[in-house]
C-alpha atoms as a PDB file:
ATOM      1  CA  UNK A   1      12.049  32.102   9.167  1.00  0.00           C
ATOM      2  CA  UNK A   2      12.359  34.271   6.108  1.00  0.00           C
ATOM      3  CA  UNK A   3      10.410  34.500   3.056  1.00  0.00           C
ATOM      4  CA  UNK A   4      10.089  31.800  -0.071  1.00  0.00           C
ATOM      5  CA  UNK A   5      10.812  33.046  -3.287  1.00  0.00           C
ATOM      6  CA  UNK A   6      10.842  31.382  -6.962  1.00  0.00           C
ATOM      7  CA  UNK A   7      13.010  31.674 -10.248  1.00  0.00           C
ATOM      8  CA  UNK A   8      13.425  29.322 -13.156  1.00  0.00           C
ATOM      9  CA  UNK A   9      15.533  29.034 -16.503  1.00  0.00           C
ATOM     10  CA  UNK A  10      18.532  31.622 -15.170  1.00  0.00           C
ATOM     11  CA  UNK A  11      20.859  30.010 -17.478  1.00  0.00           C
ATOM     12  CA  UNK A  12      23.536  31.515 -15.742  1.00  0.00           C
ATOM     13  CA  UNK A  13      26.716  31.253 -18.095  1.00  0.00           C
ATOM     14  CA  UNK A  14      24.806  30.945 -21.475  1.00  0.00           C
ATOM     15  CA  UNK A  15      25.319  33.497 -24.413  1.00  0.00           C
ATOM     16  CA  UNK A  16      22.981  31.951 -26.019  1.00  0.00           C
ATOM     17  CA  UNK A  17      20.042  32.647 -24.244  1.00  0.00           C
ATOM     18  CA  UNK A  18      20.363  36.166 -24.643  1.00  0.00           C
ATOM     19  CA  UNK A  19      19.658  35.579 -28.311  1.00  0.00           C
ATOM     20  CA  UNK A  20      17.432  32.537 -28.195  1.00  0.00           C
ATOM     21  CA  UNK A  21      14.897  33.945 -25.751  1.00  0.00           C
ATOM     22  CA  UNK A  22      15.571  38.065 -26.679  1.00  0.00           C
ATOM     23  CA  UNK A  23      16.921  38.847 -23.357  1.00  0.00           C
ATOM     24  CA  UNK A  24      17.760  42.698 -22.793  1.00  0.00           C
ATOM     25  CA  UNK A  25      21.523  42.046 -22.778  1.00  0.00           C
ATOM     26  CA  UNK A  26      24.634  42.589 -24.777  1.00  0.00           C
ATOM     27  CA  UNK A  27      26.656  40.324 -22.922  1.00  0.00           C
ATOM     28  CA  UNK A  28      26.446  37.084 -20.987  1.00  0.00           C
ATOM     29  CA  UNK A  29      28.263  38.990 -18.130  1.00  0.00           C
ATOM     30  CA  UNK A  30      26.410  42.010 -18.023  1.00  0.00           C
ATOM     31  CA  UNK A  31      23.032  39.001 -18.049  1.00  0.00           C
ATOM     32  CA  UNK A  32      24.936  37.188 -15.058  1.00  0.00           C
ATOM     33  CA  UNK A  33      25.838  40.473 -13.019  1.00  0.00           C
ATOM     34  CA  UNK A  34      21.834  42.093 -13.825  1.00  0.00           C
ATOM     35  CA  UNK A  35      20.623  38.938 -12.374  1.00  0.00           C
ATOM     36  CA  UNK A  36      23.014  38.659  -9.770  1.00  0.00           C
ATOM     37  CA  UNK A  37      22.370  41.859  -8.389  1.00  0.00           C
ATOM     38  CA  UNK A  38      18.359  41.666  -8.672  1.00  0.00           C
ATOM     39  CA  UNK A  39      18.880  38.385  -6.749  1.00  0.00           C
ATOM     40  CA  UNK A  40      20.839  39.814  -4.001  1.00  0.00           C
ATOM     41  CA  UNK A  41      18.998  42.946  -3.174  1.00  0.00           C
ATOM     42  CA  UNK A  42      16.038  41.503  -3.117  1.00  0.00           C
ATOM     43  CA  UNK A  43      16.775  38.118  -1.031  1.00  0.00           C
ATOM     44  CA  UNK A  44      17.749  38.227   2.423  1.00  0.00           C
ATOM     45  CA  UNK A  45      20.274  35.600   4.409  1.00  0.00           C
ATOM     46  CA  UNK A  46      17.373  33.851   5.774  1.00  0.00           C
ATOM     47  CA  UNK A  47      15.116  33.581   2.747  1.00  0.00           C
ATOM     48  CA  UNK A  48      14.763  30.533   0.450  1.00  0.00           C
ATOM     49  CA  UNK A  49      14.798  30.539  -3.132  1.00  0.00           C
ATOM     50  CA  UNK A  50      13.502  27.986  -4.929  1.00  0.00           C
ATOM     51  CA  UNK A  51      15.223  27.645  -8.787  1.00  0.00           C
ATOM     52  CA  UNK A  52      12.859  25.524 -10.749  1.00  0.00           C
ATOM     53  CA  UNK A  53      15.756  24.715 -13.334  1.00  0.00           C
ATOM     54  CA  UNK A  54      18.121  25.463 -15.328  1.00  0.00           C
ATOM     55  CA  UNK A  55      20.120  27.550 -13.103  1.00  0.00           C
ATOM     56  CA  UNK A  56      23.233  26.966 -15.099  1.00  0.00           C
ATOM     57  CA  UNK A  57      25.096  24.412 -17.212  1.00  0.00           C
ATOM     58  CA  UNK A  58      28.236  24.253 -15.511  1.00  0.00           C
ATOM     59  CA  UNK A  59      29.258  22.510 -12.228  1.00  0.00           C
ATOM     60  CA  UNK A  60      32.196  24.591 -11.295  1.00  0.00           C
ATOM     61  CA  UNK A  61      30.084  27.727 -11.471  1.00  0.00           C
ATOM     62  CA  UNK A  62      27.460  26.827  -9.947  1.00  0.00           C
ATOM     63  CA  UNK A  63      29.144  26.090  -6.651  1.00  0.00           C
ATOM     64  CA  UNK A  64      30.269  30.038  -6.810  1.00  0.00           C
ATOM     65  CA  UNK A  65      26.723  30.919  -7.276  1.00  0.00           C
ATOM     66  CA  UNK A  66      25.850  29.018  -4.937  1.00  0.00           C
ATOM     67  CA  UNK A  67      28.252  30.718  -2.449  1.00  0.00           C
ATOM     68  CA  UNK A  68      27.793  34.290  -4.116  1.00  0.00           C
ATOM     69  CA  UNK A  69      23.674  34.862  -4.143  1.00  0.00           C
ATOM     70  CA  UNK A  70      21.938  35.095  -0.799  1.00  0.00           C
ATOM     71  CA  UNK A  71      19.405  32.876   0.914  1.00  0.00           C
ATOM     72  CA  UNK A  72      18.797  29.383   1.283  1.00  0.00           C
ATOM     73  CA  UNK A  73      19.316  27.746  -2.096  1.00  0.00           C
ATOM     74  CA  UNK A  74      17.039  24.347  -3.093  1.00  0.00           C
ATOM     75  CA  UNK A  75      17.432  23.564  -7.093  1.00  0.00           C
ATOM     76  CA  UNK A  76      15.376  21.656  -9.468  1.00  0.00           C
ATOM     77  CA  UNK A  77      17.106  20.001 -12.084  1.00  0.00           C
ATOM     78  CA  UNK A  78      16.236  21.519 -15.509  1.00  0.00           C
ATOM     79  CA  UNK A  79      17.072  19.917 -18.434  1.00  0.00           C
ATOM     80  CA  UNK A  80      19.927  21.997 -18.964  1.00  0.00           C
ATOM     81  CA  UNK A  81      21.793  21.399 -15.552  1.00  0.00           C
ATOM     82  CA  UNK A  82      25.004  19.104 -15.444  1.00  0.00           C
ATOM     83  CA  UNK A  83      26.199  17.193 -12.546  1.00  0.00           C
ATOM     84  CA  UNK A  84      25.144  14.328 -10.263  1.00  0.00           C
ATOM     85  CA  UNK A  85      22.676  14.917  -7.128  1.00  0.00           C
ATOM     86  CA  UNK A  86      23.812  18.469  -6.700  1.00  0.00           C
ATOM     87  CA  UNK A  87      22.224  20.254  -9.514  1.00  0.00           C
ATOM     88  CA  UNK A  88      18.975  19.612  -8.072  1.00  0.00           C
ATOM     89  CA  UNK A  89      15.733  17.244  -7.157  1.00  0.00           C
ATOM     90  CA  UNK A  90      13.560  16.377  -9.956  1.00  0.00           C
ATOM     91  CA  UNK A  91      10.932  17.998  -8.291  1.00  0.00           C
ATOM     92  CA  UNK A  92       9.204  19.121  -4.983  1.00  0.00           C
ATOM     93  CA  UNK A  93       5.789  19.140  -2.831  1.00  0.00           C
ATOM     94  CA  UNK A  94       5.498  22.512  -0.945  1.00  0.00           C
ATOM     95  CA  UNK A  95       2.822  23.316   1.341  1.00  0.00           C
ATOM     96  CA  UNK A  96       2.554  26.915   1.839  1.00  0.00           C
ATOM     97  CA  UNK A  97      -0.289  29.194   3.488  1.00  0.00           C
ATOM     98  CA  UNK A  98      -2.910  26.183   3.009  1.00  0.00           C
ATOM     99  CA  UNK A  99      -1.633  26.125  -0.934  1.00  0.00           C
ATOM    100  CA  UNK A 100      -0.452  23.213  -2.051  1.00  0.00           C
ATOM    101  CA  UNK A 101       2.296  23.599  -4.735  1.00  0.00           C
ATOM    102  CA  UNK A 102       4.241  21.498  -7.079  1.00  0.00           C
ATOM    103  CA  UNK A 103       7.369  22.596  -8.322  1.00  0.00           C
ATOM    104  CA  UNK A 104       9.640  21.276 -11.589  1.00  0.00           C
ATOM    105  CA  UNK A 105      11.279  22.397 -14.144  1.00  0.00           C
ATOM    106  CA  UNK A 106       8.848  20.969 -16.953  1.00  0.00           C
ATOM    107  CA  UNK A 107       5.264  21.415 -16.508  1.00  0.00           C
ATOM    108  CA  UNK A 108       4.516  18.672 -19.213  1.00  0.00           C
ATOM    109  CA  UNK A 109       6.342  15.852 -16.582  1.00  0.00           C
ATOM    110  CA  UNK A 110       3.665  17.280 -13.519  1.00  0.00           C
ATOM    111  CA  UNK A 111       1.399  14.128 -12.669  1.00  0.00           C
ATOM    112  CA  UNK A 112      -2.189  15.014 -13.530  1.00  0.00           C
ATOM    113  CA  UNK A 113      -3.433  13.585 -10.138  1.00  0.00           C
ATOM    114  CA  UNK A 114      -1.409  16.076  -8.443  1.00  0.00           C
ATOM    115  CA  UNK A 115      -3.635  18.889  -5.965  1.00  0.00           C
ATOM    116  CA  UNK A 116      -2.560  22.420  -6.330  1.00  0.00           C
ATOM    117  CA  UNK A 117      -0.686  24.872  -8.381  1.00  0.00           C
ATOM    118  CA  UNK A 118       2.350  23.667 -10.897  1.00  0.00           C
ATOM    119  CA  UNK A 119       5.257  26.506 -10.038  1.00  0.00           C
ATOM    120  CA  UNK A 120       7.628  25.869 -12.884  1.00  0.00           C
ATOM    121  CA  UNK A 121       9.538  27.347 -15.932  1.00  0.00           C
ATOM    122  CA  UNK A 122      11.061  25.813 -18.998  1.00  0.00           C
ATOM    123  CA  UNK A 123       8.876  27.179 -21.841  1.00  0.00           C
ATOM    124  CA  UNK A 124      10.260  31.165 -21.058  1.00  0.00           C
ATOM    125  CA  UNK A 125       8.450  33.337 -22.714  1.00  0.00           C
ATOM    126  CA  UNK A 126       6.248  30.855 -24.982  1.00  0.00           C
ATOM    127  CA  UNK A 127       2.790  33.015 -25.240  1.00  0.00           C
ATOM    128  CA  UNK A 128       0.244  32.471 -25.009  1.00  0.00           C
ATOM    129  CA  UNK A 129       0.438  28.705 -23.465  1.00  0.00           C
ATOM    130  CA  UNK A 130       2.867  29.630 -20.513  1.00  0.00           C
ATOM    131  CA  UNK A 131       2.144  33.073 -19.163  1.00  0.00           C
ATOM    132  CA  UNK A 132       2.932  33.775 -15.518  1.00  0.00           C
ATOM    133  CA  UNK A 133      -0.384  32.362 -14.068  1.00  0.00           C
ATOM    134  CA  UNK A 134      -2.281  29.943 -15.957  1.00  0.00           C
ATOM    135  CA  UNK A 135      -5.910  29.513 -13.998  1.00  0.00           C
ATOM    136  CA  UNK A 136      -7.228  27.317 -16.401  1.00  0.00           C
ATOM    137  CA  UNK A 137      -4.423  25.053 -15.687  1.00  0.00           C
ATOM    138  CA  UNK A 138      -3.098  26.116 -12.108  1.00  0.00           C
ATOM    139  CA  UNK A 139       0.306  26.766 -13.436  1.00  0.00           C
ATOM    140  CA  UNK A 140       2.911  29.474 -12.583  1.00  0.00           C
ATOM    141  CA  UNK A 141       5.583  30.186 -14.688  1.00  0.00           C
ATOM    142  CA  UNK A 142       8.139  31.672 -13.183  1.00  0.00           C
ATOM    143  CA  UNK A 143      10.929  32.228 -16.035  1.00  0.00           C
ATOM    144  CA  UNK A 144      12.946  34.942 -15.379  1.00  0.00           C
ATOM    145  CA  UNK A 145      12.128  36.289 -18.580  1.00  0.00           C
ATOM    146  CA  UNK A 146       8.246  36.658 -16.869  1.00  0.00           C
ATOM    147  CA  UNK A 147       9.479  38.274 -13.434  1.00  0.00           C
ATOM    148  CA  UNK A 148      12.167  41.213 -14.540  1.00  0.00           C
ATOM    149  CA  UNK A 149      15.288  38.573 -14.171  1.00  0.00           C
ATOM    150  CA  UNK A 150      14.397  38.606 -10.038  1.00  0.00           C
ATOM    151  CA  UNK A 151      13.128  35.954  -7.725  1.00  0.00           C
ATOM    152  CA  UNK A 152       9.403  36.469  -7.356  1.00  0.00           C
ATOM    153  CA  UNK A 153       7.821  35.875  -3.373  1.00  0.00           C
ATOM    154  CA  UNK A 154       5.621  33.294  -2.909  1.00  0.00           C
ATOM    155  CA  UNK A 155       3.508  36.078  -0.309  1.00  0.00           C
ATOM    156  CA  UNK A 156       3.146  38.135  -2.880  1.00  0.00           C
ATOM    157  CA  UNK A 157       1.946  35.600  -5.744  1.00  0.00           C
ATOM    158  CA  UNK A 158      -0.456  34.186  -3.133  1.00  0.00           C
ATOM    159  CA  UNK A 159      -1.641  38.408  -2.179  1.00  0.00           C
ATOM    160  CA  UNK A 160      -2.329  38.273  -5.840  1.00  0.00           C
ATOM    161  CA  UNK A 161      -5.565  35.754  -4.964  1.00  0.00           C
ATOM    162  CA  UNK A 162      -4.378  33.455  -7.545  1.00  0.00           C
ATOM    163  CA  UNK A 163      -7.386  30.929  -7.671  1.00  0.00           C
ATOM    164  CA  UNK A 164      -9.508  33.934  -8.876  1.00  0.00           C
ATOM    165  CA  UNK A 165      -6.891  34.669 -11.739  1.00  0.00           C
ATOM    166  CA  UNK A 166      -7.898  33.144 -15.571  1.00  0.00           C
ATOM    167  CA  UNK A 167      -4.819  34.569 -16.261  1.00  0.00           C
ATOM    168  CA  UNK A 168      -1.720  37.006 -16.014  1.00  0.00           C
ATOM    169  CA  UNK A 169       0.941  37.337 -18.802  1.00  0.00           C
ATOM    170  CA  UNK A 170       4.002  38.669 -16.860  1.00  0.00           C
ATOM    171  CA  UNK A 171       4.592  39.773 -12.912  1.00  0.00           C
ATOM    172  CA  UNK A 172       4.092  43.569 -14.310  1.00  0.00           C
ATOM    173  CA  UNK A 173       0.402  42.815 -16.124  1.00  0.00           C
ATOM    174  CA  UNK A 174      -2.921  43.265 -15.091  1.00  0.00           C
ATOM    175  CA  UNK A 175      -4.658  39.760 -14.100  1.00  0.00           C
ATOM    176  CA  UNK A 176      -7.568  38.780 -15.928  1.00  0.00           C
ATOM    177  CA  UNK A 177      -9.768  37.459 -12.985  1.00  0.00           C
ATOM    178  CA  UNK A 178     -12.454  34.568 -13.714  1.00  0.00           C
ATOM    179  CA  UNK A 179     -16.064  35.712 -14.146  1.00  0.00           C
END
């Protein structure tokens, strides 16, 4: 079995994000092949992804992607992903190395009773209420914009010790660890 890796909020397809969320790209192709690349050197054919959302608008091309990236592909259904039961669950349970995590798009929709860590994305960027790891809320935000356009590992968010993190802007910052 290979590793489990997360992403959120691709967009794959949009020109507008690049504006919208100030995304270090002239064009929505050189966006899609940056993040295409990134994806495929760093996931192997028997690793998972996981895409918390919005992986892109349009049916037609997401079936390429879908045949194009490597890995095991599950989707979440962001609120910007068309189609019927194939863009995605609403959400999923996932217990991994005695962590129990949550994953959907929208953090806001998590029940409150839920155990665990929230892995989602939706808000981007939004600082400072959605950084990469929330402590105070056990959240994990894994918008591309917050982990270099690249599907982060699961091992290496949990090598991070994430219940001793108050918090940690983006995959590349220092965590601030609780007291």
């Amino acid at each position: 079995m290979g590793k489990i890796f997360c992403i959120a909020d691709s967009h794959f397809g949009a020109k507008e994000v690049i504006r919208v969320f100030k995304r270090p790209f002239k064009t929505v192709r050189e966006m899609d092949r940056v993040m295409k690349e990134n994806w495929n050197r760093t996931i192997g054919p028997s690793d998972t992804v996981i895409s918390a959302g919005d992986f892109t608008w349009d049916p037609k091309r997401r079936q390429k992607l879908l045949r194009e990236l490597h890995g095991n592909k599950i989707l979440i259904r962001g609120n910007h992903d068309c189609g019927g039961p194939e863009a995605g669950a609403d959400y999923m349970v996932l217990e991994y190395r005695g962590q129990m995590f949550y994953i959907i798009h929208n953090p806001d929709h998590a029940p409150g009773n839920r155990e665990g860590w929230v892995i989602h994305g939706h808000h981007h960027w939004m600082m400072p209420d959605y950084p990469f790891i929330d402590g105070r809320w056990k959240t994990i935000n894994v918008a591309c914009e917050l982990i270099n356009y690249t599907p982060v590992d699961l091992d290496w968010i949990l090598e991070r010790d994430i219940d001793t993190i108050r918090r940690m802007e983006t995959i590349d910052s220092e965590p601030e660890r609780r007291g």
